[in-house]
Structures are given as C-alpha cells and as structure tokens.
N, C-alpha and C. Protein backbone atom coordinates (compact mmCIF):
# COMPACT_ATOMS: atom_id res chain seq x y z
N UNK A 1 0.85 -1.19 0.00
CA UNK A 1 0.00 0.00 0.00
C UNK A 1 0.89 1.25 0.00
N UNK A 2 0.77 2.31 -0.78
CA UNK A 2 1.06 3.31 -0.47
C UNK A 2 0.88 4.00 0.03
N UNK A 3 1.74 5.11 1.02
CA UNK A 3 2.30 6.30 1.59
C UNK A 3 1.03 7.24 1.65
N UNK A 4 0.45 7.56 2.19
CA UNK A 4 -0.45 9.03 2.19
C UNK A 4 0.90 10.16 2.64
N UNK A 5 0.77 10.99 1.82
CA UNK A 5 1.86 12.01 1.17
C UNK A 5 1.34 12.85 1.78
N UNK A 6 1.51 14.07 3.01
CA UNK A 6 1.13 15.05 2.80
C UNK A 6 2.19 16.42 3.56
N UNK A 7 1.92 17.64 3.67
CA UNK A 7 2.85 18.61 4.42
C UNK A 7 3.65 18.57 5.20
N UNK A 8 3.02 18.10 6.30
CA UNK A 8 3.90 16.92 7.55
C UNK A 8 4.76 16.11 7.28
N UNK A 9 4.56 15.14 6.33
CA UNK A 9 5.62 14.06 6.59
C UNK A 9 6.45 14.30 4.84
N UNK A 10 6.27 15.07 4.12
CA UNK A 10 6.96 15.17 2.96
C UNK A 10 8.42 15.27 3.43
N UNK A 11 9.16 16.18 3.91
CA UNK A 11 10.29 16.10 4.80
C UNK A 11 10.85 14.75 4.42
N UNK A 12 10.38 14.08 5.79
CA UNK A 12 10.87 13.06 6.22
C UNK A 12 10.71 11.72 5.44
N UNK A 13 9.59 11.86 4.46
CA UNK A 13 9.31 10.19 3.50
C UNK A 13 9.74 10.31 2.41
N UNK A 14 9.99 11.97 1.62
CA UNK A 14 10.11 12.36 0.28
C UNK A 14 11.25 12.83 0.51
N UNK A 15 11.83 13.63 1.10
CA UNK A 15 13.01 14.41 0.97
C UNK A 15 14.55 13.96 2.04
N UNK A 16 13.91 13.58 2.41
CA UNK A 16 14.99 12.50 3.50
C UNK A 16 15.10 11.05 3.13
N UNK A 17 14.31 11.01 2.26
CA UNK A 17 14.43 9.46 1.83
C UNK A 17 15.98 8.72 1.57
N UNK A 18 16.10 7.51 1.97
CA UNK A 18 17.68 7.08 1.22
C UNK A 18 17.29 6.42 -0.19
N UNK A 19 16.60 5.81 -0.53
CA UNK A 19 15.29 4.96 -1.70
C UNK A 19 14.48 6.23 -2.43
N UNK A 20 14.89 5.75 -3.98
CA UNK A 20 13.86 7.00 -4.52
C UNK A 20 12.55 6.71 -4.20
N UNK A 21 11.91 7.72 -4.27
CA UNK A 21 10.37 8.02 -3.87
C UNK A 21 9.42 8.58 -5.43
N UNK A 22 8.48 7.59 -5.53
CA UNK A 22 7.47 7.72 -6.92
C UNK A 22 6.27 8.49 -5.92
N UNK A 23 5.68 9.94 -6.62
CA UNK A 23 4.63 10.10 -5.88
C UNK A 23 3.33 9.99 -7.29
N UNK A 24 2.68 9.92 -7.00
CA UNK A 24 0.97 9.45 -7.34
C UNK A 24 0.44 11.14 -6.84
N UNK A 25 0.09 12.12 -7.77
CA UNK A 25 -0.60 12.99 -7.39
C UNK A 25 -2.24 12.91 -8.05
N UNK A 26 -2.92 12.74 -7.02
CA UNK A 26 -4.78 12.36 -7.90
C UNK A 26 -5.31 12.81 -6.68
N UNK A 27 -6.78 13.33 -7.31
CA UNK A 27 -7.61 13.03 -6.67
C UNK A 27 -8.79 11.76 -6.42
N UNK A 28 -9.49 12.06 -5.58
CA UNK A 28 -10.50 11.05 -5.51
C UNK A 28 -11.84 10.73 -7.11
N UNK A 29 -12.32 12.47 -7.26
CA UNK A 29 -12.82 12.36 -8.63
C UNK A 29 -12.84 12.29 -9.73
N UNK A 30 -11.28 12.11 -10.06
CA UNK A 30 -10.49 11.85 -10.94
C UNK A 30 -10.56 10.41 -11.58
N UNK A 31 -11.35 10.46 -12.89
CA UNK A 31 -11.34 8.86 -13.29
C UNK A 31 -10.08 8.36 -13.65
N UNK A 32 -9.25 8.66 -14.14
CA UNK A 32 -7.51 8.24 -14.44
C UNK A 32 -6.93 7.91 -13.60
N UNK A 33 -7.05 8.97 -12.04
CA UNK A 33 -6.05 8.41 -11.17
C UNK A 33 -6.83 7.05 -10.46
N UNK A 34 -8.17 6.97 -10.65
CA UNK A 34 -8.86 5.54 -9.80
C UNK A 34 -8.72 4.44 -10.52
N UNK A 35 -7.83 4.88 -12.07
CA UNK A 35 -7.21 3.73 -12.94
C UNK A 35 -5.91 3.15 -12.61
N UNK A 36 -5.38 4.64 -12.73
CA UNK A 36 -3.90 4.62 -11.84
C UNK A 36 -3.56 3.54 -10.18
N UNK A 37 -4.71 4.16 -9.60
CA UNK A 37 -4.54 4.27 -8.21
C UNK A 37 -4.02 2.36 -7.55
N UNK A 38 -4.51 1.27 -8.16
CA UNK A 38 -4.66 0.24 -7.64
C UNK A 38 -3.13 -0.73 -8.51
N UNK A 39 -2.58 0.26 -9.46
CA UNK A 39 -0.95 -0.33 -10.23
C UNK A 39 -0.02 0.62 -9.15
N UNK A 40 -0.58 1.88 -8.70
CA UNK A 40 0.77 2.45 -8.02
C UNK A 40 0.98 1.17 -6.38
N UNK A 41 -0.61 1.17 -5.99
CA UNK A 41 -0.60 0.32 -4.56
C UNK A 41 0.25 -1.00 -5.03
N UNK A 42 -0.08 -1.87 -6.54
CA UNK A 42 0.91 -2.72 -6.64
C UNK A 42 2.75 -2.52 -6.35
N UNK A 43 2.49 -1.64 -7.24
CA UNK A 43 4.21 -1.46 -7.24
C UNK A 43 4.31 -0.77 -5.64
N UNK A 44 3.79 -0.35 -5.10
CA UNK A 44 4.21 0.14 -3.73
C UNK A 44 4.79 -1.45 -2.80
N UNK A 45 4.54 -2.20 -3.19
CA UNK A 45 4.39 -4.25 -2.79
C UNK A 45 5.56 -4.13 -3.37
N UNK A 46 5.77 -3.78 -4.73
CA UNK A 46 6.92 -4.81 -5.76
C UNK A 46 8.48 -4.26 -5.12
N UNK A 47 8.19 -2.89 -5.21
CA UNK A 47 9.20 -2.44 -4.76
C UNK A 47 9.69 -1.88 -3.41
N UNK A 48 8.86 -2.35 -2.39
CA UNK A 48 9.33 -2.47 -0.93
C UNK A 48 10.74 -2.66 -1.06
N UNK A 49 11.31 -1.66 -0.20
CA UNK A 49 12.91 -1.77 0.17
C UNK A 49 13.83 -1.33 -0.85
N UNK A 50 13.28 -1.27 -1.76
CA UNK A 50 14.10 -0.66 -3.14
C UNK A 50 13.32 0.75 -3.47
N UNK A 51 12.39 1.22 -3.21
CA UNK A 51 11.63 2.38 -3.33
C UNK A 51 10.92 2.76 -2.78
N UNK A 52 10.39 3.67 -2.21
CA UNK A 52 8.86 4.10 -1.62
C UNK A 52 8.05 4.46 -2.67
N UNK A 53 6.74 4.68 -2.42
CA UNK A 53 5.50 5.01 -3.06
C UNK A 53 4.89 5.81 -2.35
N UNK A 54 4.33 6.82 -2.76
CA UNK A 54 3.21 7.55 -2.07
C UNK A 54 2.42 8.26 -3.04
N UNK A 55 1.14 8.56 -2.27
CA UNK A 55 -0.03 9.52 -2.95
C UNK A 55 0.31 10.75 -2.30
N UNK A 56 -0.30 12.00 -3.20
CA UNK A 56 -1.02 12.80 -2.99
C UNK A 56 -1.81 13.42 -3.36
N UNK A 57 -2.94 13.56 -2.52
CA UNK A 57 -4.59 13.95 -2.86
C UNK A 57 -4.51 15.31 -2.66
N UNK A 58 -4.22 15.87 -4.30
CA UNK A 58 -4.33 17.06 -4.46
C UNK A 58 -5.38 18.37 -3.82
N UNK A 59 -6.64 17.74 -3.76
CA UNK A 59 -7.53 18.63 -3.02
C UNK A 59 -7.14 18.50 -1.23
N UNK A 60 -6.34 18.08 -1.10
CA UNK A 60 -6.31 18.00 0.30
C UNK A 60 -4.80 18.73 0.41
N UNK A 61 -4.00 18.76 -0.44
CA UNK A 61 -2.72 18.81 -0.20
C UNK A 61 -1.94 20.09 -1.16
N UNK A 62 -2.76 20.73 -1.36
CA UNK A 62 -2.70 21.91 -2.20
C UNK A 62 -1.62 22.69 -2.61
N UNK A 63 -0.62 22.69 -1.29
CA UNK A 63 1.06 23.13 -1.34
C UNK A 63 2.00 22.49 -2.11
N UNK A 64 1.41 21.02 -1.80
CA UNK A 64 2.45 20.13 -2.39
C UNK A 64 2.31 20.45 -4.01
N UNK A 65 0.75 20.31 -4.40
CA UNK A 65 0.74 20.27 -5.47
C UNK A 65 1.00 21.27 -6.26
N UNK A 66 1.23 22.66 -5.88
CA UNK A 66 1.78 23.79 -6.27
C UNK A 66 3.07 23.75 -6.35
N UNK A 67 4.01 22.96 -5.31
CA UNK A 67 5.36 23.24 -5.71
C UNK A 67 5.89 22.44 -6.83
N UNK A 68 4.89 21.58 -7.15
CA UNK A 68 5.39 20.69 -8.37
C UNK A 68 4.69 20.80 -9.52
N UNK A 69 4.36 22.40 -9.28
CA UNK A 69 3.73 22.69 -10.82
C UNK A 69 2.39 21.97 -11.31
N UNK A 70 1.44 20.90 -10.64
CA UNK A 70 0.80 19.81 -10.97
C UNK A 70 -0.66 20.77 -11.63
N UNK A 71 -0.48 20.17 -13.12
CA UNK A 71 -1.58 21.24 -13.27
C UNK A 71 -2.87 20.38 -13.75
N UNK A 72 -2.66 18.86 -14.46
CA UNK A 72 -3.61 17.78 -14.87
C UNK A 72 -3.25 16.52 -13.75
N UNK A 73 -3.88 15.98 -13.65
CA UNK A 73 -3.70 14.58 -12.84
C UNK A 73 -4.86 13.02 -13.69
N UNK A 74 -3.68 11.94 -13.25
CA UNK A 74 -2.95 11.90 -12.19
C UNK A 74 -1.50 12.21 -12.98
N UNK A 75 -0.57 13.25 -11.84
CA UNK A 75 0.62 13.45 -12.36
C UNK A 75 1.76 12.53 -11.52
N UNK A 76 2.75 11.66 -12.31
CA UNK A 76 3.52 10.93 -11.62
C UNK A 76 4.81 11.43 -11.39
N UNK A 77 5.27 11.64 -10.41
CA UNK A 77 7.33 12.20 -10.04
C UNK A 77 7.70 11.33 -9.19
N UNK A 78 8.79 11.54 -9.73
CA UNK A 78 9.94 10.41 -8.98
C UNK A 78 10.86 11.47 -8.45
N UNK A 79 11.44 11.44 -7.24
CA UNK A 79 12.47 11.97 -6.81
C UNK A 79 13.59 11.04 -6.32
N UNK A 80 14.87 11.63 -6.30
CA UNK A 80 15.66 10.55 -5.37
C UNK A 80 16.80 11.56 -5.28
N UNK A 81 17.08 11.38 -3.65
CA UNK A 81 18.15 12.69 -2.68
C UNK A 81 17.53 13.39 -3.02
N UNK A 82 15.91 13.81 -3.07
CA UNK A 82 15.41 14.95 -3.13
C UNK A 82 15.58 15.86 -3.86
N UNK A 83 15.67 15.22 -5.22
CA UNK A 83 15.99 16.27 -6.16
C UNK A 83 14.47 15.55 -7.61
N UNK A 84 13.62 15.78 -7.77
CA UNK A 84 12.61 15.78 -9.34
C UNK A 84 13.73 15.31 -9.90
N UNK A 85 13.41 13.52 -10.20
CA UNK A 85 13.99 13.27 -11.79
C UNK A 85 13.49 13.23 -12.82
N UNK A 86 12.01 12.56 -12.57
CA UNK A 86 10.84 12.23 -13.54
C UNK A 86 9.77 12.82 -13.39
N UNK A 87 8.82 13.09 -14.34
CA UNK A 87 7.94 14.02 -13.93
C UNK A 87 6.90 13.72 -15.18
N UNK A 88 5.90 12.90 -15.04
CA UNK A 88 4.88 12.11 -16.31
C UNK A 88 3.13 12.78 -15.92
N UNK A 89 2.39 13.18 -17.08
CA UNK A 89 1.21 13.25 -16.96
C UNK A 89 0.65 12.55 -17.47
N UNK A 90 -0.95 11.81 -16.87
CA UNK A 90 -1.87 11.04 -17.37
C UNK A 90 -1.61 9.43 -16.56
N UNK A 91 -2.19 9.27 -17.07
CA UNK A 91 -2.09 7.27 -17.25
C UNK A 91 -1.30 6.45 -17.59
N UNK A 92 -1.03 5.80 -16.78
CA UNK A 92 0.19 5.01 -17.37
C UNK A 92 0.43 3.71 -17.22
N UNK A 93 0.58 2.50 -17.30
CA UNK A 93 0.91 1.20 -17.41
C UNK A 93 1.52 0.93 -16.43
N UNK A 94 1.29 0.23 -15.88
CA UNK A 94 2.45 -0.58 -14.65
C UNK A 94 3.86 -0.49 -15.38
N UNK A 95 4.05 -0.90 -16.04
CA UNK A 95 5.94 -1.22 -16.91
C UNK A 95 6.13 0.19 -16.78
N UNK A 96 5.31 1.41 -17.65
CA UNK A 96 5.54 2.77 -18.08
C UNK A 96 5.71 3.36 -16.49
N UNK A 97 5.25 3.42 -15.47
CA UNK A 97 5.61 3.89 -14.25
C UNK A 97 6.75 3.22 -13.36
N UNK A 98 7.13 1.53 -13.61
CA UNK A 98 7.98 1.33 -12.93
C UNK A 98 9.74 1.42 -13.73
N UNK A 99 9.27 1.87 -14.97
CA UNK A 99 10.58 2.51 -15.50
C UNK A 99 10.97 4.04 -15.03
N UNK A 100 9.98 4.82 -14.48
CA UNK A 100 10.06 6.14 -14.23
C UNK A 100 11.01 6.13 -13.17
N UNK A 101 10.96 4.77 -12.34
CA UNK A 101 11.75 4.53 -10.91
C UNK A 101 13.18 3.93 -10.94
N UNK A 102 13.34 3.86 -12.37
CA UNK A 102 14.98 3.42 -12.88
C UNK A 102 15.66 2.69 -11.88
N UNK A 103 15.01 1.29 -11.24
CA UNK A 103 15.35 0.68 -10.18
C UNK A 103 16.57 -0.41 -11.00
C-alpha cells in the first residue's frame, strides 16, 4: 500500500528518503487516477525496500501540489536525494511507471 503524502511528513518520507520516492498525485474524482490508483498500490508491494510510493490527494494537499507545478492529474514524479527526476502526466501502465523509478 502506499504512503499518504502530505505537508507533515513530505520532509521526512520524500526528501529524506535514502530509496527513490514515486509520488501518485490524484484526486479522488479523478477517473484516471482511480485507474492509476490500484498499479501504483501494486508497485508500492513490488518495490518495498528498493523504493517508496506515495499519494497525494491534491484537493487535500494543495502546497504540495503547487510546488510541483501539478496542473492535470494523475501526475507521476519520482524523486531521489530529493531532487525531481521524472515528472509524467496522465495514465500510465504498470511497466511505463515502474521505469520512471529506474530501479
């Protein structure tokens, strides 16, 4: 399962991470990300210990989603040492997102 992402713990799960971190930005009424939503919870399983996973629910998390520019969802980023490597809009395939994580 993935990470609920939000102000509080970005710091410490996203930016302190030692393991790159894939975030999942969607909302709930969003038909794409409720397509999305149940391949990111897979790969959040596949890649235990080699990566983190997390969401964030843009209507709830509004900062986050401003600092990353997020203007369509669901938008996918990968960070690692806290630096944006990848940065994908729309829908995407299990394979097409777990290449974003260049594990």
């Amino acid at each position: 399962m993935a990470l609920d992402i939000t102000k509080d713990n970005f710091q410490k799960e996203v930016i302190d991470s030692e393991v790159p971190v894939l975030l999942d930005f969607w909302a709930p009424w969003c038909g794409p990300c409720r397509m999305v939503s149940p391949i990111v919870d897979e790969l959040a399983e596949e890649v235990s210990g080699q990566a983190k996973v997390g969401k964030v629910n843009v209507d709830e998390q509004q900062e986050l989603a401003a600092q990353f520019r997020v203007m369509s969802i669901p938008t996918l980023a990968v960070l690692k040492n806290g630096k944006l490597t990848a940065l994908e809009v729309g829908a995407r395939d299990k394979e097409s997102i777990k290449k974003l994580l260049d594990l």
